[in-house]
Protein backbone atom coordinates (compact mmCIF):
# COMPACT_ATOMS: atom_id res chain seq x y z
CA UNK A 1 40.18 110.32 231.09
CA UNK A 2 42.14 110.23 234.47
CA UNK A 3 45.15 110.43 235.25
CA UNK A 4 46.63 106.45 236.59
CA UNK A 5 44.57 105.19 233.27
CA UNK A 6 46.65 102.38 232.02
CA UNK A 7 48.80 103.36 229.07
CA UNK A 8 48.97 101.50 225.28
CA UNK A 9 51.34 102.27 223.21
CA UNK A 10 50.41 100.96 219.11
CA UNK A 11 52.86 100.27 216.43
CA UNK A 12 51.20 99.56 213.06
CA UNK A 13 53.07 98.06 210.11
CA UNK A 14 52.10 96.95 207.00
CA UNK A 15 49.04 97.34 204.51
CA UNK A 16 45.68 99.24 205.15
CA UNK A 17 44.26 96.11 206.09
CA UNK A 18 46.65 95.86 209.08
CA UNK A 19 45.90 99.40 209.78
CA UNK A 20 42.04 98.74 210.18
CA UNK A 21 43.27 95.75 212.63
CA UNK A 22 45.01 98.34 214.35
CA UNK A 23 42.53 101.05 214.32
CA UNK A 24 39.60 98.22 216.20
CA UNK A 25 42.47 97.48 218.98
CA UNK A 26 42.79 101.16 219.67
CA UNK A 27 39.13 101.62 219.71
CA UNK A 28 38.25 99.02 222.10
CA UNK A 29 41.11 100.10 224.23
CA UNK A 30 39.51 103.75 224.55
CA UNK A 31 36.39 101.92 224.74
CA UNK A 32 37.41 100.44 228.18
CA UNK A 33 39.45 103.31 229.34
CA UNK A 34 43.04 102.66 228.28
CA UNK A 35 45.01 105.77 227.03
CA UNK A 36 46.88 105.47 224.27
CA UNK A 37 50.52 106.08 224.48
CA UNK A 38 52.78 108.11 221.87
CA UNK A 39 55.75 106.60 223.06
CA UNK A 40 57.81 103.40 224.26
CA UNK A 41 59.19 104.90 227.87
CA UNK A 42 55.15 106.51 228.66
CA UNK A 43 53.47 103.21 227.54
CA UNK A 44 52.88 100.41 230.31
CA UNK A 45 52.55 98.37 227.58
CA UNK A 46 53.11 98.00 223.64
CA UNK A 47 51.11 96.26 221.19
CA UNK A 48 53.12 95.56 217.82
CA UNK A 49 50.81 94.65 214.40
CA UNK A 50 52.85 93.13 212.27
CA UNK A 51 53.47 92.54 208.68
CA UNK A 52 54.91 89.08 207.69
CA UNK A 53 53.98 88.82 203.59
CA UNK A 54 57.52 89.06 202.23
CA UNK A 55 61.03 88.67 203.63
CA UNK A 56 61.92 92.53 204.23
CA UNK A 57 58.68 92.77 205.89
CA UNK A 58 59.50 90.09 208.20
CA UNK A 59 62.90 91.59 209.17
CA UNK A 60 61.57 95.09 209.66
CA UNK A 61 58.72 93.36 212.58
CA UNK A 62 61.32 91.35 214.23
CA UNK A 63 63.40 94.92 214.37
CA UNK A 64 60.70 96.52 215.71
CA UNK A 65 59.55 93.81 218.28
CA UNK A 66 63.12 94.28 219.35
CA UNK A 67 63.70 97.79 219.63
CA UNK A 68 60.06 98.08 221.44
CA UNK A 69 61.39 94.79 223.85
CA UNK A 70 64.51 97.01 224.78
CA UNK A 71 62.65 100.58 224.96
CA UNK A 72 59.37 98.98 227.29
CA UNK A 73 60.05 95.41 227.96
CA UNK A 74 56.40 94.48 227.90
CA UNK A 75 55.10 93.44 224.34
CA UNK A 76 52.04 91.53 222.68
CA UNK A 77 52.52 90.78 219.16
CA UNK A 78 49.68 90.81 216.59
CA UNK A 79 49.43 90.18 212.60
CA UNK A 80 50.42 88.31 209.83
CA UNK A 81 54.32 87.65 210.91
CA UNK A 82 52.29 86.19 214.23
CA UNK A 83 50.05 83.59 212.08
CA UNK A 84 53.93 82.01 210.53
CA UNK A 85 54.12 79.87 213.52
CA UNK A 86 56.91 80.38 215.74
CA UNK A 87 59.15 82.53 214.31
CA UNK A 88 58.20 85.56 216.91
CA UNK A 89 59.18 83.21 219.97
CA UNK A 90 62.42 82.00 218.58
CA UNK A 91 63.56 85.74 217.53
CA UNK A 92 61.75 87.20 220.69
CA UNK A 93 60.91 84.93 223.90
CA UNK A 94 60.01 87.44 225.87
CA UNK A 95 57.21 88.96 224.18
CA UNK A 96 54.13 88.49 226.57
CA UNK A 97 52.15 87.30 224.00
CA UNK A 98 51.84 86.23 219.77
CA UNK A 99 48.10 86.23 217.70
CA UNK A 100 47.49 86.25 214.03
CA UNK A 101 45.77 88.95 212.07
CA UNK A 102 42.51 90.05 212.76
CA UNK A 103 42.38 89.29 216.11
CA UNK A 104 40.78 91.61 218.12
CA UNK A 105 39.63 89.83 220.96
CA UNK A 106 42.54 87.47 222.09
CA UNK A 107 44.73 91.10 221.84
CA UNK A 108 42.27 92.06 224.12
CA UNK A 109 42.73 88.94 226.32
CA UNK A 110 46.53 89.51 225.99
CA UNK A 111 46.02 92.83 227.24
CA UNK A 112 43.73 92.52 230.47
CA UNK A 113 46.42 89.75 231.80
CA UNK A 114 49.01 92.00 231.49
CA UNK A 115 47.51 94.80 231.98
CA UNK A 116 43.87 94.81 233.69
CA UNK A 117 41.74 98.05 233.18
CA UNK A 118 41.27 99.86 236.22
CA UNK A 119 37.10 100.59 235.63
CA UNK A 120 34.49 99.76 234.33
CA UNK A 121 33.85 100.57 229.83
CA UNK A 122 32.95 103.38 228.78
CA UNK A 123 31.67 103.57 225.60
CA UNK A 124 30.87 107.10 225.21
CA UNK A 125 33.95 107.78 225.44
CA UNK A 126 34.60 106.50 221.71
CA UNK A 127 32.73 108.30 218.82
CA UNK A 128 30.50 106.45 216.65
CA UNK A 129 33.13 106.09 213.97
CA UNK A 130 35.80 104.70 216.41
CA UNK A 131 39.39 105.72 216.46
CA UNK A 132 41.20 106.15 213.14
CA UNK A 133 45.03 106.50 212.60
CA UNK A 134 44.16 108.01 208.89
CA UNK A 135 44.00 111.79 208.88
CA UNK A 136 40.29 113.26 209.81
CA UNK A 137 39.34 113.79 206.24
CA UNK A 138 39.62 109.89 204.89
CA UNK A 139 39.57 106.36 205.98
CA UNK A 140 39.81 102.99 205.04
CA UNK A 141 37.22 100.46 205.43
CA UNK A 142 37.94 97.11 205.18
CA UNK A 143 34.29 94.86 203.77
CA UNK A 144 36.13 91.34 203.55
CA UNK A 145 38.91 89.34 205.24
CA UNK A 146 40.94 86.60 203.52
CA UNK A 147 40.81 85.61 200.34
CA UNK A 148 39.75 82.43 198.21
CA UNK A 149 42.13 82.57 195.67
CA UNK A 150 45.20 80.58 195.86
CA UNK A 151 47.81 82.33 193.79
CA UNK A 152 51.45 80.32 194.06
CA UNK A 153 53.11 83.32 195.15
CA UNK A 154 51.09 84.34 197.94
CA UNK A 155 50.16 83.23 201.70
CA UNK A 156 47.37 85.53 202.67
CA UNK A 157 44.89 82.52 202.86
CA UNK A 158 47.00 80.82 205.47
CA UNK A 159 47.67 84.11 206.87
CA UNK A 160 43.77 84.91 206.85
CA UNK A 161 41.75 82.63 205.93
CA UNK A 162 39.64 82.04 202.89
CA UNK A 163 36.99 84.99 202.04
CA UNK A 164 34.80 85.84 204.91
CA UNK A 165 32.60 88.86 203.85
CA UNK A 166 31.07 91.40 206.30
CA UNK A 167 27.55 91.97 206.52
CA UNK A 168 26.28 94.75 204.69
CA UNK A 169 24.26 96.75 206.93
CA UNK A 170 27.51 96.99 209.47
CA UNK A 171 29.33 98.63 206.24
CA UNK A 172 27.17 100.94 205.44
CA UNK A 173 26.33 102.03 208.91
CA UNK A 174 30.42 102.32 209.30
CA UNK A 175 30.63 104.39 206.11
CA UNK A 176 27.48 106.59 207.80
CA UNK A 177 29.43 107.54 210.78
CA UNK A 178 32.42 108.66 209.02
CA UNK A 179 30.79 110.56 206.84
CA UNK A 180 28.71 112.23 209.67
CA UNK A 181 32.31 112.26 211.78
CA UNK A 182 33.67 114.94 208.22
CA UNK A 183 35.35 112.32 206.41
CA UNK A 184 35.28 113.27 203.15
CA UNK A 185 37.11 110.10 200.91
CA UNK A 186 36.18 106.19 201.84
CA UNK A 187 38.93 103.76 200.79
CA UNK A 188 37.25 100.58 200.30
CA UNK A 189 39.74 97.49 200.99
CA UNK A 190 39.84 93.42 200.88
CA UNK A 191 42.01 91.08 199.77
CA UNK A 192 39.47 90.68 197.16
CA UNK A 193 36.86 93.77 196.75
CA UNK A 194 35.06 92.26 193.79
CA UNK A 195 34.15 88.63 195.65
CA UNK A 196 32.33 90.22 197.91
CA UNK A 197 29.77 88.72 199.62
CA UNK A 198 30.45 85.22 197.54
CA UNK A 199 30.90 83.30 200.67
CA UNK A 200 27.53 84.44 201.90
CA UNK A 201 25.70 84.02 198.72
CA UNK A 202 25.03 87.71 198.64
CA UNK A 203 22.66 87.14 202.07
CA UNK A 204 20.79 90.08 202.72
CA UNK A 205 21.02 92.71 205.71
CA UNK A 206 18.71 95.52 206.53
CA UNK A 207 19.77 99.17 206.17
CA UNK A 208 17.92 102.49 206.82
CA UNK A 209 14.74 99.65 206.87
CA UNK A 210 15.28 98.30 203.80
CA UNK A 211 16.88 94.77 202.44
CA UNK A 212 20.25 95.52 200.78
CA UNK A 213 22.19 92.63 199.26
CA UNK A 214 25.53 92.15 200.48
CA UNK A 215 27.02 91.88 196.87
CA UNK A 216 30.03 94.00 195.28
CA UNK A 217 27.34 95.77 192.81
CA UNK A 218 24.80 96.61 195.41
CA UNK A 219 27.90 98.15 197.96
CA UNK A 220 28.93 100.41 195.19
CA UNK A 221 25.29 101.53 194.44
CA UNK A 222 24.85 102.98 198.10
CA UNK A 223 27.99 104.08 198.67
CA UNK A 224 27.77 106.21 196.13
CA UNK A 225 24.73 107.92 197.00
CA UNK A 226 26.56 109.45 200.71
CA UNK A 227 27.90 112.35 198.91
CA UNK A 228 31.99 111.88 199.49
CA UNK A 229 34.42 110.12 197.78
CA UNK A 230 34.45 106.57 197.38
CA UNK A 231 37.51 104.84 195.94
CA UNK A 232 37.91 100.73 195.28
CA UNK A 233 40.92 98.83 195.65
CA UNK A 234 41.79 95.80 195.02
CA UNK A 235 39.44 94.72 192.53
CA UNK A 236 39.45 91.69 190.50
CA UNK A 237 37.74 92.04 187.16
CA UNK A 238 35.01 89.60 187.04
CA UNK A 239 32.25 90.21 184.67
CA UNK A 240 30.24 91.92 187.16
CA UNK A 241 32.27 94.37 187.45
CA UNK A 242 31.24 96.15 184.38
CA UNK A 243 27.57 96.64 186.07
CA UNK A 244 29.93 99.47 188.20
CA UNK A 245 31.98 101.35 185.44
CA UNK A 246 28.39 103.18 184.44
CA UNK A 247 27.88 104.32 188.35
CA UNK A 248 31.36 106.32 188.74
CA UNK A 249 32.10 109.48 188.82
CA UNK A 250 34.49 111.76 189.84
CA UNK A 251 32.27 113.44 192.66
CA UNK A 252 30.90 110.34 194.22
CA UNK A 253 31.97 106.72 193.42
CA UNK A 254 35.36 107.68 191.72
CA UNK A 255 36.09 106.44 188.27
CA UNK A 256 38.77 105.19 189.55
CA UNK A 257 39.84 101.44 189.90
CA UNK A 258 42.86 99.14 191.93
CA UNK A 259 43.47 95.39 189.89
CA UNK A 260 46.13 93.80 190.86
CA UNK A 261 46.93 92.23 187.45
CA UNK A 262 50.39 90.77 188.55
CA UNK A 263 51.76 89.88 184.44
CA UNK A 264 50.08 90.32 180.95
CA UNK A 265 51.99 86.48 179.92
CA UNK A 266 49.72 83.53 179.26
CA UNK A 267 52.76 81.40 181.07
CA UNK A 268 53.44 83.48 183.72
CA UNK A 269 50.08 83.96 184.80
CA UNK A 270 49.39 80.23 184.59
CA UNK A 271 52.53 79.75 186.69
CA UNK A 272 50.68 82.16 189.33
CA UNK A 273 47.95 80.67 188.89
CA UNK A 274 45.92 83.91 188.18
CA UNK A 275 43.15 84.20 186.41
CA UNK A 276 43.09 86.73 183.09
CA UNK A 277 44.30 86.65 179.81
CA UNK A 278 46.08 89.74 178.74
CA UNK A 279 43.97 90.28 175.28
CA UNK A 280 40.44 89.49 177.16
CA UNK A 281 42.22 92.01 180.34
CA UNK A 282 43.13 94.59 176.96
CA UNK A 283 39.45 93.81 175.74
CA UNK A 284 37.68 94.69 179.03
CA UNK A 285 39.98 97.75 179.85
CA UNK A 286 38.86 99.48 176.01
CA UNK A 287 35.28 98.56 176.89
CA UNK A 288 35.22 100.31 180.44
CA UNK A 289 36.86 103.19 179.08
CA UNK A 290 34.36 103.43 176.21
CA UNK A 291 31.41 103.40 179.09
CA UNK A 292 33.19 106.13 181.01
CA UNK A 293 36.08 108.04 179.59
CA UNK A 294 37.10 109.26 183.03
CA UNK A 295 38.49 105.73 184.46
CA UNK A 296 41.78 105.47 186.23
CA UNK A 297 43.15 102.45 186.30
CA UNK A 298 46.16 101.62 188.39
CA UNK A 299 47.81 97.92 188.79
CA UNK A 300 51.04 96.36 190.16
CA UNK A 301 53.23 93.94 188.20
CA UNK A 302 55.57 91.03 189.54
CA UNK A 303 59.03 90.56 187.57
CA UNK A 304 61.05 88.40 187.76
CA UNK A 305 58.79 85.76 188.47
CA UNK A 306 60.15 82.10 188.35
CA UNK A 307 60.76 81.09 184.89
CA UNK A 308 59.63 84.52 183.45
CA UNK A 309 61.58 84.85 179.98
CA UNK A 310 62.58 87.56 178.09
CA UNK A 311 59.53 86.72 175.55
CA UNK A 312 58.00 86.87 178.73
CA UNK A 313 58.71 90.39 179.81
CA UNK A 314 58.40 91.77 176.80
CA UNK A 315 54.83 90.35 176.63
CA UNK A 316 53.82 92.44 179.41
CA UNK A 317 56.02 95.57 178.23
CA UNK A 318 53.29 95.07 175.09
CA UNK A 319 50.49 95.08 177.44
CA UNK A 320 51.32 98.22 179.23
CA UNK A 321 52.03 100.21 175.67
CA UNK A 322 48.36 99.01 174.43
CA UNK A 323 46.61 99.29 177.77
CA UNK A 324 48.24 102.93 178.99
CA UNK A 325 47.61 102.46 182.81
CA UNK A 326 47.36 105.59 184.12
CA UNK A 327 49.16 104.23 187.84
CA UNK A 328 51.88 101.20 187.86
CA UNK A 329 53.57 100.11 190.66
CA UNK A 330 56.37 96.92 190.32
CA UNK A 331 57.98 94.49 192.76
CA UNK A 332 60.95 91.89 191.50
CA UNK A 333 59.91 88.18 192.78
CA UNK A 334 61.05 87.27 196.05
CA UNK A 335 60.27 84.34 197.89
CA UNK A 336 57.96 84.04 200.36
CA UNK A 337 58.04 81.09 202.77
CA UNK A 338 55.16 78.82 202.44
CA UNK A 339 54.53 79.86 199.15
CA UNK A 340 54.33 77.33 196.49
CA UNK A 341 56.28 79.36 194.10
CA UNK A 342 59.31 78.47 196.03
CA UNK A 343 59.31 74.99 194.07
CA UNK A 344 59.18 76.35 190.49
CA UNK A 345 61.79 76.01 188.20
CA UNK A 346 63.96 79.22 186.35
CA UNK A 347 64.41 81.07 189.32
CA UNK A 348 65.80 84.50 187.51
CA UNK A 349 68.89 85.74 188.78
CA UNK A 350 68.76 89.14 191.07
CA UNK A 351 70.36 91.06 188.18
CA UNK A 352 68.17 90.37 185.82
CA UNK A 353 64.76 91.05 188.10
CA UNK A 354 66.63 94.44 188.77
CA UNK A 355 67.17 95.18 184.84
CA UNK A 356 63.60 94.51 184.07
CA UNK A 357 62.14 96.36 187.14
CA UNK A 358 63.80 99.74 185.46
CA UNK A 359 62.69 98.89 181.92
CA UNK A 360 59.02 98.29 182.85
CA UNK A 361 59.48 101.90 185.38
CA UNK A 362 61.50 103.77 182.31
CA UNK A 363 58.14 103.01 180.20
CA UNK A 364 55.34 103.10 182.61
CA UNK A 365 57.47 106.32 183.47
CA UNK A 366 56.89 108.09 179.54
CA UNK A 367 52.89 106.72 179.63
CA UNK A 368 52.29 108.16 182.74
CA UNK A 369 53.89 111.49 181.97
CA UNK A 370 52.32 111.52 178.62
CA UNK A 371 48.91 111.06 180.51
CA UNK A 372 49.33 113.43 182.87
CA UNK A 373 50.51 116.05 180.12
CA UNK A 374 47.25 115.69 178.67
CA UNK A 375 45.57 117.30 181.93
CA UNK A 376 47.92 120.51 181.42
CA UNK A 377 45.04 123.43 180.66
CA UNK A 378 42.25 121.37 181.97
CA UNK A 379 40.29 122.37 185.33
CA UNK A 380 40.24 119.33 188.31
CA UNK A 381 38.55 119.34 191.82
CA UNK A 382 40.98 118.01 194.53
CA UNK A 383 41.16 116.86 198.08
CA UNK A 384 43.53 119.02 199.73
CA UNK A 385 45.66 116.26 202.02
CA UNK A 386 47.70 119.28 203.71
CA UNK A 387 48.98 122.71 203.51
CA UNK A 388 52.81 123.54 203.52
CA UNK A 389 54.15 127.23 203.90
CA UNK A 390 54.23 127.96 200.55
CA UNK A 391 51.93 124.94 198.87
CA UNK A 392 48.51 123.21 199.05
CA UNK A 393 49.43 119.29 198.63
CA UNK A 394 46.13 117.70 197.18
CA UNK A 395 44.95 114.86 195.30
CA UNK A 396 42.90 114.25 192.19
CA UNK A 397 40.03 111.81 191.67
CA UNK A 398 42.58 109.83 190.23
CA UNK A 399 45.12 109.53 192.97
CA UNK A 400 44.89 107.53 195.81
CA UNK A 401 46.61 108.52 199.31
CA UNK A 402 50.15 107.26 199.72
CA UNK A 403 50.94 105.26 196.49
CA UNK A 404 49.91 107.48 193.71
CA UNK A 405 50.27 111.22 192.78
CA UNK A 406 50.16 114.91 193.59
CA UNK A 407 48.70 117.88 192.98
CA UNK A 408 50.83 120.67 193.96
CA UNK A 409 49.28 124.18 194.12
CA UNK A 410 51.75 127.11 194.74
CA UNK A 411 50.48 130.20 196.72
CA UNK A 412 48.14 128.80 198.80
CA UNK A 413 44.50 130.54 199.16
CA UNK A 414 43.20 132.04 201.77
CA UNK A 415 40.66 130.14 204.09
CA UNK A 416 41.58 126.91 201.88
CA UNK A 417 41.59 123.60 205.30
CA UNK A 418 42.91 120.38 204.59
CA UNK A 419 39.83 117.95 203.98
CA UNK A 420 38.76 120.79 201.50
CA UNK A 421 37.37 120.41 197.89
CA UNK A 422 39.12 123.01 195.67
CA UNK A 423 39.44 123.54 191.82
CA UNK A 424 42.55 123.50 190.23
CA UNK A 425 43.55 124.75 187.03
CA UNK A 426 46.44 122.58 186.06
CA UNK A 427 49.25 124.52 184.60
CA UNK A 428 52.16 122.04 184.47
CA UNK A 429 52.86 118.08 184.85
CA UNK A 430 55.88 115.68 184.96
CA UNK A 431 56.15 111.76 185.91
CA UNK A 432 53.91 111.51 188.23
CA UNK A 433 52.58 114.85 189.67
CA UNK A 434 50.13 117.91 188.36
CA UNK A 435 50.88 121.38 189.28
CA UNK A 436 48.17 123.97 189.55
CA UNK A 437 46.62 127.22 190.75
CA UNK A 438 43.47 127.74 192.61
CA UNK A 439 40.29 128.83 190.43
CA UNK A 440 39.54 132.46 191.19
């Protein structure tokens, strides 16, 4: 690419779906020549994709849209803060220009005003699998935007719309070139991964010259047949779901499975306005396992929620001793704006949020290191994520990238490349990680 190309510089905050967003702006710029800049003071320009779900989130894009403001001086702002109306102009007036999330094409608009390509596309210039800002040996792919559900504590359908599913042809075609590009782990993402393909009513697209329905069961079924690993998040546990369970396992579509069940209390959850009831969620969980004994199952919780008791939170302390989760991860309520929550009753005081965050951690904390103890002796193939001087830092089948585990293997082997399968004899556990040694 020459020399006077016009520079981009790309700041990405927020969840994998914003980092998809993120990864189709940067594509599209290679695709018409821009380079992309590592830096404020090299790029002519800055594009900022923002997060704006809860209140810290907000803060830490107006910081950024700041500090990028006073570093380059010319900014476009993209994202979820830029869909909650005009908060971006009042903070920031001088940013060039605001979108909402998923917008590929007016960031595009936004950036040949301010900054016009000097020639003509060219496409071959990209690779077929586009430009990812995941390491080379796994990406995310996102099948769905927006959501239909209208939980009280969340905004994502005015942030994004109600469920819009892509077709399934253009997944599986995506999934094809990353495989073929060496990527070895596919993170599928949505806001719901279950729904999808509702809003279409499961229309059918043509792949490899055959119909395939676009429908959560029939995604699963040829994505697991491409040889890598394929992990689900954000699944809600419909009925259909169970038609998966029997397809995983830990070489191809991973037993492995991301609901967001929020609470295990009948009032809470009606508060939410989720669906689930924790002895039908208990019911299902003993049933999947008994289909496939290798499930992990990971799920966050909300305390703290507005009018949450103690009967409340000891409810879903309950739940997590019966249903052993193998991953947890907990927020304390905070307000969103624009949520409807905002208007419920028994708002719980800080202190007591913080006191029940550590009591669910303390005992999700003992499960999950009882779990893992259980792997001690056992032999697991792993992704190797990177190599340290004196460690291999991997992953299990049961660990996804950035919010769960390890597995740490001391004295690294010879010839061993991150993006690697190995086997692991595990020799030692705690909380949250697995130790091990290479199989000779």
């Amino acid at each position: 690419m020459a020399e006077h190309s016009p520079k981009v510089g790309i700041v990405s905050l927020g969840c994998p779906k914003a980092l998809v967003d993120s990864e189709q702006i940067i594509t599209q710029l290679r695709a018409e020549g821009y380079t992309i800049s590592p830096s404020y003071d090299q790029a002519d320009l800055v594009v900022i994709n923002t997060c704006g779900f809860i209140e810290s989130a907000i803060e830490e894009s107006l910081e950024v849209i700041g500090e990028a403001l006073n570093e380059n001086g010319k900014v476009i702002v993209t994202g979820c803060l830029g869909a909650k109306g005009d908060i971006v102009k009042e903070n920031h007036p001088n940013v060039l220009a605001v979108t909402g999330p998923h917008a590929l094409q007016e960031v595009m608009q936004a950036v040949h005003t301010h900054l016009p390509p000097e020639h003509d596309p060219y496409t071959s210039l990209i690779p077929p699998q586009g430009i990812k800002l995941t390491p080379q040996h796994y990406a995310y792919i996102k099948i769905s935007e927006g959501c239909n559900h209208r939980c009280s504590f969340c905004i994502i359908p005015s942030l994004r719309g109600d469920l819009q599913s892509r077709q399934i042809d253009e997944v599986l075609k995506e999934a094809d070139n990353l495989v073929s590009a060496g990527v070895r782990e596919l993170l599928i993402i949505s806001q719901d991964t279950s729904a999808y393909g509702v809003d279409s009513k499961y229309r059918s697209g043509f792949y490899q010259g055959r119909p395939v329905k676009t429908r959560f069961y029939d995604l699963a079924k040829e994505l697991n047949k491409l040889g890598v690993w394929v992990r689900l998040h954000y699944v809600y546990p419909y009925p259909h779901v169970d038609e998966v369970i029997p397809l995983m396992s830990p070489n191809g579509l991973l037993p492995y499975l991301d609901i967001p069940f929020q609470h295990a209390s009948p009032g809470v959850l009606k508060a939410m306005r989720r669906p689930a009831h924790s002895e039908n969620t208990l019911a299902r969980i003993k049933q999947w396992r008994s289909i496939n004994p290798d499930l992990k199952i990971r799920s966050t919780f909300i305390v703290g929620f507005p009018g949450e008791t103690e009967q409340d939170f000891n409810q879903l302390l309950k739940f997590l001793e019966q249903a052993q989760l193998d991953r947890v991860g907990c927020f304390t309520y905070s307000p969103v704006e624009g949520a409807s929550a905002n208007q419920l009753s028994g708002q719980v005081p800080e202190d007591i949020k913080q006191q029940r965050f550590e009591r669910l951690m303390a005992l999700q904390s003992d499960i999950s290191a009882a779990k893992l103890k259980q792997a001690v002796g056992g032999e697991q193939t792993v992704l190797v994520d990177r190599i340290e001087d004196d460690k291999i830092i991997a992953r299990s089948y049961g660990d996804a990238p950035e919010i769960d585990g390890l597995v740490i293997i001391e004295k690294p082997a010879d010839g061993v490349k991150t993006g690697d399968f190995i086997d692991v004899r595990i020799t030692a556990s705690d909380e949250y990680d697995l130790y091990g040694e290479v199989c000779q």
